[in-house]
N, C-alpha and C. Protein backbone atom coordinates (compact mmCIF):
# COMPACT_ATOMS: atom_id res chain seq x y z
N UNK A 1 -53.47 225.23 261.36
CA UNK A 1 -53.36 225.90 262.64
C UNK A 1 -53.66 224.94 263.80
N UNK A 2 -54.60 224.06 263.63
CA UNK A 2 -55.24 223.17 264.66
C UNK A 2 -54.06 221.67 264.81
N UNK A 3 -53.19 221.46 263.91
CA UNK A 3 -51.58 220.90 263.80
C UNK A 3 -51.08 221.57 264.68
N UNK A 4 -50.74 222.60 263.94
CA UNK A 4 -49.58 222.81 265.18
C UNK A 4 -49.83 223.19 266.98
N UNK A 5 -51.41 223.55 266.74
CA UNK A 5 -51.33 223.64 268.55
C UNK A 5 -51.81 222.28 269.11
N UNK A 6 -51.83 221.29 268.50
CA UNK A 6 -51.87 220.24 269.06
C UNK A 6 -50.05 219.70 269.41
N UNK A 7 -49.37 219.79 268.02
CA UNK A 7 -47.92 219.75 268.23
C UNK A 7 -47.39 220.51 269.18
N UNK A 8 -47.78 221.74 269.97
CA UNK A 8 -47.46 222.41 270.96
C UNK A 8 -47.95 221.92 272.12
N UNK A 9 -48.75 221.67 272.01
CA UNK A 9 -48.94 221.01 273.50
C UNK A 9 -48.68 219.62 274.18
N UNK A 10 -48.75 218.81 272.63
CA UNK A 10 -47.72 217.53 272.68
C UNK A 10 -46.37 217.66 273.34
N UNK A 11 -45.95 219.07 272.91
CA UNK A 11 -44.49 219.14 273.74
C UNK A 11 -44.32 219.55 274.95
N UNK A 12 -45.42 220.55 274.93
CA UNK A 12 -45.25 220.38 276.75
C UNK A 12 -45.89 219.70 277.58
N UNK A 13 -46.85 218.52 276.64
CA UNK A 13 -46.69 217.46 277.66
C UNK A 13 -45.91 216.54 277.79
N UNK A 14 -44.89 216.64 277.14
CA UNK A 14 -43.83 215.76 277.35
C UNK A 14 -42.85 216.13 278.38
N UNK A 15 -42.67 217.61 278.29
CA UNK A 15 -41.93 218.68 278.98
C UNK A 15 -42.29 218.13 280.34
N UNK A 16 -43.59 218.12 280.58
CA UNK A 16 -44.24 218.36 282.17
C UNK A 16 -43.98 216.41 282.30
N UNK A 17 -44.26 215.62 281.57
CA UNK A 17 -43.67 214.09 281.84
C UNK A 17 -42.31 214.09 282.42
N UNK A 18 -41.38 214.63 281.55
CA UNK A 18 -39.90 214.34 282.01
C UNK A 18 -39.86 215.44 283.18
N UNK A 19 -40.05 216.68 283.28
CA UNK A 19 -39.92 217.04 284.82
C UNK A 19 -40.58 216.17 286.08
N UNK A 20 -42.27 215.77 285.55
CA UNK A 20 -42.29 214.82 286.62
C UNK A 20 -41.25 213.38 287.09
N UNK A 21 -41.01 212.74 285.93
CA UNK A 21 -40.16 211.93 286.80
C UNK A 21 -39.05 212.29 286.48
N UNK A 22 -37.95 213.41 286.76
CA UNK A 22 -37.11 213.97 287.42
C UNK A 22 -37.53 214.14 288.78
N UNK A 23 -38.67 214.94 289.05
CA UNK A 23 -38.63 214.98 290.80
C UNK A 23 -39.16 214.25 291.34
N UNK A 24 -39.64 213.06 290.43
CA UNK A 24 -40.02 211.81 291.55
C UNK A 24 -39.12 210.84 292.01
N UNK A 25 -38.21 210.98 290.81
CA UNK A 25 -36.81 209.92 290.61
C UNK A 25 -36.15 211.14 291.48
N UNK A 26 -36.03 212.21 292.26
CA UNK A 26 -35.36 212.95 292.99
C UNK A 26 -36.30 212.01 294.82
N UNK A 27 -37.79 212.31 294.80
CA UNK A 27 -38.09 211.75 296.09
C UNK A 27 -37.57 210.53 296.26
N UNK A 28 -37.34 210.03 295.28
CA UNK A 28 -37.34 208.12 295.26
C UNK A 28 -36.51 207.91 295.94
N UNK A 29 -35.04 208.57 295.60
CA UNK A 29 -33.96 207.75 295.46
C UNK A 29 -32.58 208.80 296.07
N UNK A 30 -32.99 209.96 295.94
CA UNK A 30 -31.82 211.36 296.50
C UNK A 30 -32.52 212.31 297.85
N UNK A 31 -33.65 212.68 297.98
CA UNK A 31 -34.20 213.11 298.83
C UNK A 31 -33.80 212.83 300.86
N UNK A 32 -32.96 213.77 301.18
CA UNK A 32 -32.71 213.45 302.82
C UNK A 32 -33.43 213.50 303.64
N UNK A 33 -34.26 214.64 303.26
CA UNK A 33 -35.83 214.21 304.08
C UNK A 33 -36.63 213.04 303.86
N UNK A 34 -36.40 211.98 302.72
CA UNK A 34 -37.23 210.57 303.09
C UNK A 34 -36.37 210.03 303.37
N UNK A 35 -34.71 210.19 303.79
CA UNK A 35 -33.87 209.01 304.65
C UNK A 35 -33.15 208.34 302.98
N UNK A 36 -33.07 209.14 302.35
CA UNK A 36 -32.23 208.57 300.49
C UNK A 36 -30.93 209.20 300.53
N UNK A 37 -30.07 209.89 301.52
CA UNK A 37 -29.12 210.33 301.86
C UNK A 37 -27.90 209.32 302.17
N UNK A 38 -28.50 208.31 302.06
CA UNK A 38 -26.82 207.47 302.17
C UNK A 38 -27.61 205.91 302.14
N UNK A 39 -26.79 204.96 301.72
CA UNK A 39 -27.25 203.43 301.07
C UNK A 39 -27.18 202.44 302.90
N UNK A 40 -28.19 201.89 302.66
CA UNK A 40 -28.55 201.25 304.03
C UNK A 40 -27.48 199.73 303.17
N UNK A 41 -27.05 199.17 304.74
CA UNK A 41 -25.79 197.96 304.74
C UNK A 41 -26.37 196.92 304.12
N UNK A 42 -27.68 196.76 304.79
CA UNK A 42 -28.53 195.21 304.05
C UNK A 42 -29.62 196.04 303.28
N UNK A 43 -30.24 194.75 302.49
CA UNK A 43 -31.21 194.58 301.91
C UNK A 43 -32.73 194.91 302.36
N UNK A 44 -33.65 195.64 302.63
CA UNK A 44 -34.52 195.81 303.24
C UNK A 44 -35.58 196.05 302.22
N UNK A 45 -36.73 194.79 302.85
CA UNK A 45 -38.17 194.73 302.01
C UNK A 45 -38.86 193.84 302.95
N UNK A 46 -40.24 194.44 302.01
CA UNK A 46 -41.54 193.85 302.70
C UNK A 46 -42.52 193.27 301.75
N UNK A 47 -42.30 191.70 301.89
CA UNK A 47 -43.12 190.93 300.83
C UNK A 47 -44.57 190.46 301.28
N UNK A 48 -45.01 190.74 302.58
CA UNK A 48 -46.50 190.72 302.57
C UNK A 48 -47.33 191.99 302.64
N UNK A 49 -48.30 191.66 301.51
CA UNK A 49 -49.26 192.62 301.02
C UNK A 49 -49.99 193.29 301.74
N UNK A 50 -50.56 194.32 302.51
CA UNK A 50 -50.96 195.31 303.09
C UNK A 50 -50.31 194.94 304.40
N UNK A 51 -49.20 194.79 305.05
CA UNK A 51 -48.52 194.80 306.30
C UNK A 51 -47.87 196.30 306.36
N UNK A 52 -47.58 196.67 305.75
CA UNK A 52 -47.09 198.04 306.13
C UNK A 52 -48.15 198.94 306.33
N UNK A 53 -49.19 198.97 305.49
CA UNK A 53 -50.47 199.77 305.31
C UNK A 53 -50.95 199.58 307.09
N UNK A 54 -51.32 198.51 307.09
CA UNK A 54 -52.07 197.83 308.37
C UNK A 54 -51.16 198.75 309.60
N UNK A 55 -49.70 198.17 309.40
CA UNK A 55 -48.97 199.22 310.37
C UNK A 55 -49.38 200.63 310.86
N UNK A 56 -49.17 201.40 309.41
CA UNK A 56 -49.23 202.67 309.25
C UNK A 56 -50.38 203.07 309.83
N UNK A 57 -51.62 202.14 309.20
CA UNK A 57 -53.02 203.14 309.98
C UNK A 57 -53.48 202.55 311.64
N UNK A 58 -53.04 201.33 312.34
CA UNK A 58 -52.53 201.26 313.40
C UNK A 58 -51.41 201.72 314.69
N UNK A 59 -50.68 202.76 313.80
CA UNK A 59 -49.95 202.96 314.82
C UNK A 59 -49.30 204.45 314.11
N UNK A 60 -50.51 204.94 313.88
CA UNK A 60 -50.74 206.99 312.85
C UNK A 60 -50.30 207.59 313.82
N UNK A 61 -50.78 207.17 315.50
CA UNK A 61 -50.45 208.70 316.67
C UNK A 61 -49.23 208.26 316.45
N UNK A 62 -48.46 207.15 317.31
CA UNK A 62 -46.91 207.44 317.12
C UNK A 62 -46.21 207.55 316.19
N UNK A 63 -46.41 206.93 314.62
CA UNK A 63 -45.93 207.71 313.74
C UNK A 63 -45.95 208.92 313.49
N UNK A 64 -46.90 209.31 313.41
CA UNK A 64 -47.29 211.23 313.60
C UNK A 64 -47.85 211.15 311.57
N UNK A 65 -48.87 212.25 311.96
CA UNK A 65 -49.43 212.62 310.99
C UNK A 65 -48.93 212.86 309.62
N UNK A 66 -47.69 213.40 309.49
CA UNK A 66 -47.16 213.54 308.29
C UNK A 66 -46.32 212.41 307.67
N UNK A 67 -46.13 211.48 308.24
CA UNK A 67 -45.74 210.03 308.33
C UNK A 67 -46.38 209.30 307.48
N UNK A 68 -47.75 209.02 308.04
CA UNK A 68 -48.79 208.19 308.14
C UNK A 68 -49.60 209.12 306.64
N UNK A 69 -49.49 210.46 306.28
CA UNK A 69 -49.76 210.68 304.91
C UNK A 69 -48.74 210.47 303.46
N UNK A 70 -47.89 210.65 304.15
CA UNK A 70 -46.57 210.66 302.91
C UNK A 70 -46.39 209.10 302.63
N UNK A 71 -46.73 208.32 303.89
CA UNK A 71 -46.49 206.75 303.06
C UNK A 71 -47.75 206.53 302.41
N UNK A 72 -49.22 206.61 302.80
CA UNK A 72 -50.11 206.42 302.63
C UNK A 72 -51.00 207.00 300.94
N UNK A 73 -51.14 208.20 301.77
CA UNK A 73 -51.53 209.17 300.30
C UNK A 73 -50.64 209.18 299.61
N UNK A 74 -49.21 209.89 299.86
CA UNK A 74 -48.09 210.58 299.36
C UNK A 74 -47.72 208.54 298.42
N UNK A 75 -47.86 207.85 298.33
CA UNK A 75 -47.37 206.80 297.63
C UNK A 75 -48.96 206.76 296.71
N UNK A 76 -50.03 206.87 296.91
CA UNK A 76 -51.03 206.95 295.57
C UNK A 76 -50.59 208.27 294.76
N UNK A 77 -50.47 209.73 295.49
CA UNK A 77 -50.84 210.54 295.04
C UNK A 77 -49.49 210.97 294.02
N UNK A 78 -48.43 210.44 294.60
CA UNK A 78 -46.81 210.18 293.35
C UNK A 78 -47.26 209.94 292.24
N UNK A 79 -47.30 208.55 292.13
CA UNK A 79 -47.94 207.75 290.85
C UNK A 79 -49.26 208.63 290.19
N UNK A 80 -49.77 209.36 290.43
CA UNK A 80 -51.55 209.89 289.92
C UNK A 80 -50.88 210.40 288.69
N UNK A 81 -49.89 211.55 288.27
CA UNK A 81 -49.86 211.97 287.15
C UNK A 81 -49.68 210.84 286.28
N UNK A 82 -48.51 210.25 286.17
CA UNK A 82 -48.24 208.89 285.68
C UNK A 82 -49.45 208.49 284.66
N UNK A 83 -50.04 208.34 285.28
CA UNK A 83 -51.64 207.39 284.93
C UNK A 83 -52.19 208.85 283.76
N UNK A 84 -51.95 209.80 284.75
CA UNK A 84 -52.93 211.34 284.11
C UNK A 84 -52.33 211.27 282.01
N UNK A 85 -50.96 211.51 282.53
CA UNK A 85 -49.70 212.01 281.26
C UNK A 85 -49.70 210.75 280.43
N UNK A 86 -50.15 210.38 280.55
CA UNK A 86 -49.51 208.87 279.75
C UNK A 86 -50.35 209.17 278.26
N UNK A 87 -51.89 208.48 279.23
CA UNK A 87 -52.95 208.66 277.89
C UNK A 87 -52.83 210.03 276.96
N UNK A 88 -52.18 211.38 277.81
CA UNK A 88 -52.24 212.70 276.91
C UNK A 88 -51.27 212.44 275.95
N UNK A 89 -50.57 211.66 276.33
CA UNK A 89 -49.10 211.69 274.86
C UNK A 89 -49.10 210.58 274.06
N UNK A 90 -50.11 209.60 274.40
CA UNK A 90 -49.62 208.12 273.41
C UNK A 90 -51.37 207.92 273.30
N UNK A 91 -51.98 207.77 272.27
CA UNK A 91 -53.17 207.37 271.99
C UNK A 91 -53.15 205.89 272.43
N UNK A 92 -52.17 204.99 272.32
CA UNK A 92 -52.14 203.96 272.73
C UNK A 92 -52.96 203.47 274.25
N UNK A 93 -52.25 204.51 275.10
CA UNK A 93 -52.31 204.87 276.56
C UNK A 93 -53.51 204.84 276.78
N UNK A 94 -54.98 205.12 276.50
CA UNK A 94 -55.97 205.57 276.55
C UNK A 94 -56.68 204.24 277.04
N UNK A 95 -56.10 203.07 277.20
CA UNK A 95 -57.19 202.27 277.69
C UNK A 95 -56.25 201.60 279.32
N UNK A 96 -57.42 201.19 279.72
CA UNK A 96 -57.35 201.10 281.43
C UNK A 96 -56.35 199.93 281.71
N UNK A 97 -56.32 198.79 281.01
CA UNK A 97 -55.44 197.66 280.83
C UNK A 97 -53.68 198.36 280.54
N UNK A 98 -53.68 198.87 279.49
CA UNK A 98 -51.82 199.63 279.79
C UNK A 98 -51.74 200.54 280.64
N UNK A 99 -52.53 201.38 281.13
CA UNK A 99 -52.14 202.22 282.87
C UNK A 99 -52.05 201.17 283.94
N UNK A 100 -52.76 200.09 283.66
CA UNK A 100 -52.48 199.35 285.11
C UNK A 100 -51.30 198.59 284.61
N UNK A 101 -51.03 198.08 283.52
CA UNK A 101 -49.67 197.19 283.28
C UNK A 101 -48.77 198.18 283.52
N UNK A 102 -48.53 199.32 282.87
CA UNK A 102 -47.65 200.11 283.00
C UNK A 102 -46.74 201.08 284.13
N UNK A 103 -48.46 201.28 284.82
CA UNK A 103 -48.27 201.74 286.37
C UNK A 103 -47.70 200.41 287.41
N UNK A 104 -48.22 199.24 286.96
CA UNK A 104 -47.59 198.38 287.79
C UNK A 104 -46.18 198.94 287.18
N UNK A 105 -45.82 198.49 286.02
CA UNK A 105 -44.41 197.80 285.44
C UNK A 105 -43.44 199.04 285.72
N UNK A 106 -43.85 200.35 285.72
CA UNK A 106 -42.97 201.41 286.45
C UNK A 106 -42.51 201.24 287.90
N UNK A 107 -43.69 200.81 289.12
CA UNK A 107 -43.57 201.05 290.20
C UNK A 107 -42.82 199.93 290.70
N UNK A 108 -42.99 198.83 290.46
CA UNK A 108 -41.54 197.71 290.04
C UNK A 108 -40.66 197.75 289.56
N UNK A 109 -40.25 198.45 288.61
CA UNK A 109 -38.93 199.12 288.21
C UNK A 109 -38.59 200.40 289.38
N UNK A 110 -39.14 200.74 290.30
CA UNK A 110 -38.71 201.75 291.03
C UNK A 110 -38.13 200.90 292.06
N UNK A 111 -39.34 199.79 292.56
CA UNK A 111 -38.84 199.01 294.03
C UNK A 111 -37.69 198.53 293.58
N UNK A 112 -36.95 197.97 292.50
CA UNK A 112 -36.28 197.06 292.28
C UNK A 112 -35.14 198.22 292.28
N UNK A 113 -35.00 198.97 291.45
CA UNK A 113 -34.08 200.25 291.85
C UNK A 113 -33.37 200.04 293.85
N UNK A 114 -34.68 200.13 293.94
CA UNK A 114 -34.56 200.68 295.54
C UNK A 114 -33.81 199.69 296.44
N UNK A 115 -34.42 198.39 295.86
CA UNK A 115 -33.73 196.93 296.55
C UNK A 115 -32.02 196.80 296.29
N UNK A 116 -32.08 196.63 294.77
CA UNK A 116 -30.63 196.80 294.39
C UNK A 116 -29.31 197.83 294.98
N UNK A 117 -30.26 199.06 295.16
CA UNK A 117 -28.91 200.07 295.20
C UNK A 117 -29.48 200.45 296.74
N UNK A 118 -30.09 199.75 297.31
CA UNK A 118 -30.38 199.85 298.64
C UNK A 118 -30.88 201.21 299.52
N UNK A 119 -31.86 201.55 298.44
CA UNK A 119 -32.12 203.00 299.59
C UNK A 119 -33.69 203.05 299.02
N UNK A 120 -34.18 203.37 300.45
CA UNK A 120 -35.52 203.10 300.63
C UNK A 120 -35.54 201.48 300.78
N UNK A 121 -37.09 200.99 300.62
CA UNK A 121 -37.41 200.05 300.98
C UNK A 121 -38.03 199.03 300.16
N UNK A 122 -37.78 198.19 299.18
CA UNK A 122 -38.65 197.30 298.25
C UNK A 122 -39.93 197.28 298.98
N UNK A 123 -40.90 197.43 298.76
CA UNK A 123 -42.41 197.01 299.62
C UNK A 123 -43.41 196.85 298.51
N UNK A 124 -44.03 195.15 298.54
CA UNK A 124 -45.53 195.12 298.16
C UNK A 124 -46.45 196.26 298.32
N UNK A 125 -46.62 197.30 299.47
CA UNK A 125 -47.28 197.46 299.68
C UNK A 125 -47.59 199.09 298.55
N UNK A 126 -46.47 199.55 298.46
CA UNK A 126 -45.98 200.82 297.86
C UNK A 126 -46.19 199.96 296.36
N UNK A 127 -46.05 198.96 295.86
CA UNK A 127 -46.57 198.21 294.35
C UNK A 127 -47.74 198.39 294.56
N UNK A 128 -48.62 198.24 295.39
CA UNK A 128 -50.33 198.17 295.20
C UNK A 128 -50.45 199.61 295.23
N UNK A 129 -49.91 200.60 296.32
CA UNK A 129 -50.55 202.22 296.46
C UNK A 129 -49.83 202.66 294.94
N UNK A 130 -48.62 202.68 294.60
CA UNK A 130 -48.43 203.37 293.27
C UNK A 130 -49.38 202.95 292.15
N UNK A 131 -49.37 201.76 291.90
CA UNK A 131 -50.14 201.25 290.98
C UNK A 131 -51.94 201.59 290.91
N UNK A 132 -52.50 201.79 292.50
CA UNK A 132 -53.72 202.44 292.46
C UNK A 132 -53.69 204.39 292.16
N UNK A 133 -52.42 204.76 291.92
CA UNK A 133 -52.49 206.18 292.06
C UNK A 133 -51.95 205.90 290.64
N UNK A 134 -51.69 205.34 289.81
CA UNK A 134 -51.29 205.49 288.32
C UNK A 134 -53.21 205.31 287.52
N UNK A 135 -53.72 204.45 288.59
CA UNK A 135 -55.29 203.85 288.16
C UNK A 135 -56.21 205.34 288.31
N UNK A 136 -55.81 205.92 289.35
CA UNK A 136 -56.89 207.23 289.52
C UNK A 136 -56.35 208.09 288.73
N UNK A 137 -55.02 208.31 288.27
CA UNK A 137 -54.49 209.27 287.35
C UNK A 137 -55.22 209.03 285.80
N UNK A 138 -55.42 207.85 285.82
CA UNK A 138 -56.09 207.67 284.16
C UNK A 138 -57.58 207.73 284.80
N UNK A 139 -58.33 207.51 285.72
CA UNK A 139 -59.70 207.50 285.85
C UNK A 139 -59.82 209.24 285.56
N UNK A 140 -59.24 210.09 286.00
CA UNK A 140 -59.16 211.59 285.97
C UNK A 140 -59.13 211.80 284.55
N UNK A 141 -57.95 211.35 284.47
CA UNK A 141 -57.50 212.15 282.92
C UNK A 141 -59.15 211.57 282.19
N UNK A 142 -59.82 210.57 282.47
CA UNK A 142 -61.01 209.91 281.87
C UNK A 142 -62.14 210.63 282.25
N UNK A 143 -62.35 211.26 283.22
CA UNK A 143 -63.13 212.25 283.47
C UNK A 143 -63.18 213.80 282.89
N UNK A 144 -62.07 213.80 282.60
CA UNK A 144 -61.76 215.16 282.19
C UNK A 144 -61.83 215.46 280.40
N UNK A 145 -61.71 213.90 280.10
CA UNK A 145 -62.10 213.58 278.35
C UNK A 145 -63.80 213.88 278.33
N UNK A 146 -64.29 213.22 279.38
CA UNK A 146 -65.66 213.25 279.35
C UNK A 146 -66.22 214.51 279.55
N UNK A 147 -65.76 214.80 280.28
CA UNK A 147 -66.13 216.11 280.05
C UNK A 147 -65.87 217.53 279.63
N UNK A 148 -65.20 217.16 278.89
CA UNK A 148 -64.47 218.07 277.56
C UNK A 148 -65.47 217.69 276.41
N UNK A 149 -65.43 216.43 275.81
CA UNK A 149 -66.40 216.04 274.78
C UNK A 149 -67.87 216.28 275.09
N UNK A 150 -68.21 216.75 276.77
CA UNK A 150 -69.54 217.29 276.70
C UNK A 150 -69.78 218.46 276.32
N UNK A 151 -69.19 219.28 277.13
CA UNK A 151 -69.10 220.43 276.75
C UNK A 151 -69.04 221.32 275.27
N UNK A 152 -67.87 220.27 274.62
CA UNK A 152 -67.76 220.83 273.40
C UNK A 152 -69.16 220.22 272.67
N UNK A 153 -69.75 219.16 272.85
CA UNK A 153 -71.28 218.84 272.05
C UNK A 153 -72.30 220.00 272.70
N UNK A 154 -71.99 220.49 273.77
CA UNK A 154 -72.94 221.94 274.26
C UNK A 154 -72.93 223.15 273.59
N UNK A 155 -71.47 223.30 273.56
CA UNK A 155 -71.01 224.32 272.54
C UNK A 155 -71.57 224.49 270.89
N UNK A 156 -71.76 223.00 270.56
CA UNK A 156 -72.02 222.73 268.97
C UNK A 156 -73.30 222.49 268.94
N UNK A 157 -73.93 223.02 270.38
CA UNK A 157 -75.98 222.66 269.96
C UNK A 157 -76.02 221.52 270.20
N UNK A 158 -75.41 220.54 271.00
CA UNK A 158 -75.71 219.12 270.89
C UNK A 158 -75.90 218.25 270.28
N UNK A 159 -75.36 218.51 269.22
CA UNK A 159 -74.90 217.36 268.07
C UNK A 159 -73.99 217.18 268.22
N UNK A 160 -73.79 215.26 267.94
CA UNK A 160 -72.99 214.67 268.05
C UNK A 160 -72.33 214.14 266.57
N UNK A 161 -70.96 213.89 266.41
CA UNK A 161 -70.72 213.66 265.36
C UNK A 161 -70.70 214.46 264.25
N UNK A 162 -70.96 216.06 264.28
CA UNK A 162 -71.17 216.70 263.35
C UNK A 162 -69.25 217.51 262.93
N UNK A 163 -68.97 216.95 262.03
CA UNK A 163 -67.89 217.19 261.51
C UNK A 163 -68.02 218.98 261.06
N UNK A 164 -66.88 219.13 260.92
CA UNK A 164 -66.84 220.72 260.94
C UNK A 164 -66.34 221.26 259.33
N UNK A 165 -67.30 221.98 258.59
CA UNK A 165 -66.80 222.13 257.43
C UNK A 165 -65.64 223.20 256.93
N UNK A 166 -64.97 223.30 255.82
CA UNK A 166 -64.09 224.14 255.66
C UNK A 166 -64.30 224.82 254.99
């Protein structure tokens, strides 16, 4: 019994993986409200490291508030499941070294998308915010182990290690 509802939920976390990047690969790259509505003529990127950031929180009034969150937050808070889903489906996933390779090596496969087929903007800076929102997605999902495995040692009287007989 304890098979198969693990096999059940394996699947819908896979379920809830591939819908997420369906609608992120929808903001990325199709979305008319971020300006993904038609392919810009040149090439457009930004290869020094926090220059856009620096922009953004320098010049928040005339950008306007929802601006200045959607590049800012809205580029950590994309990437967060990423980091979350990963470790739930691949035991592999579970250590901090492949969320950051991986969260990098996704969010570089997105800019490079973006450079090539020209919509949106290649930016360093969106490599460091995705890649820190793939890092808090596994720090969570790491919090949420921790405290699951407390709880359940609360539940069991506080023993640790006590295997469960049949």
């Amino acid at each position: 019994m304890k098979l198969e509802k693990e096999q059940i939920l394996k699947k819908i976390g896979w379920l809830l993986f591939y819908l997420y990047i369906i609608f992120l690969s929808y903001f990325l790259f199709f979305s008319e409200r971020y300006g993904r509505s038609h392919m810009s003529v040149d090439y457009r990127y930004n290869l020094e490291l926090f220059k856009e950031i620096k922009r953004f929180i320098k010049y928040r009034e005339r950008i306007g508030f929802e601006n200045f969150i959607v590049n800012i937050l809205g580029n950590v808070l994309a990437f967060t499941p990423y980091g979350f889903l990963l470790p739930l489906l691949n035991v592999r996933y579970q250590k901090f070294i492949w969320i950051l390779f991986l969260s990098f090596l996704f969010t570089l496969t997105v800019e490079l998308i973006q450079l090539v087929f020209k919509v949106g903007i290649f930016d360093v800076d969106d490599l460091f915010l995705n890649t820190v929102g793939g890092i808090i997605g596994f720090l969570f999902y790491k919090l949420l182990t921790y405290i699951g495995i407390k709880s359940k040692n609360k539940a069991q009287g506080g023993k640790q290690g006590v295997k469960e007989e049949k």
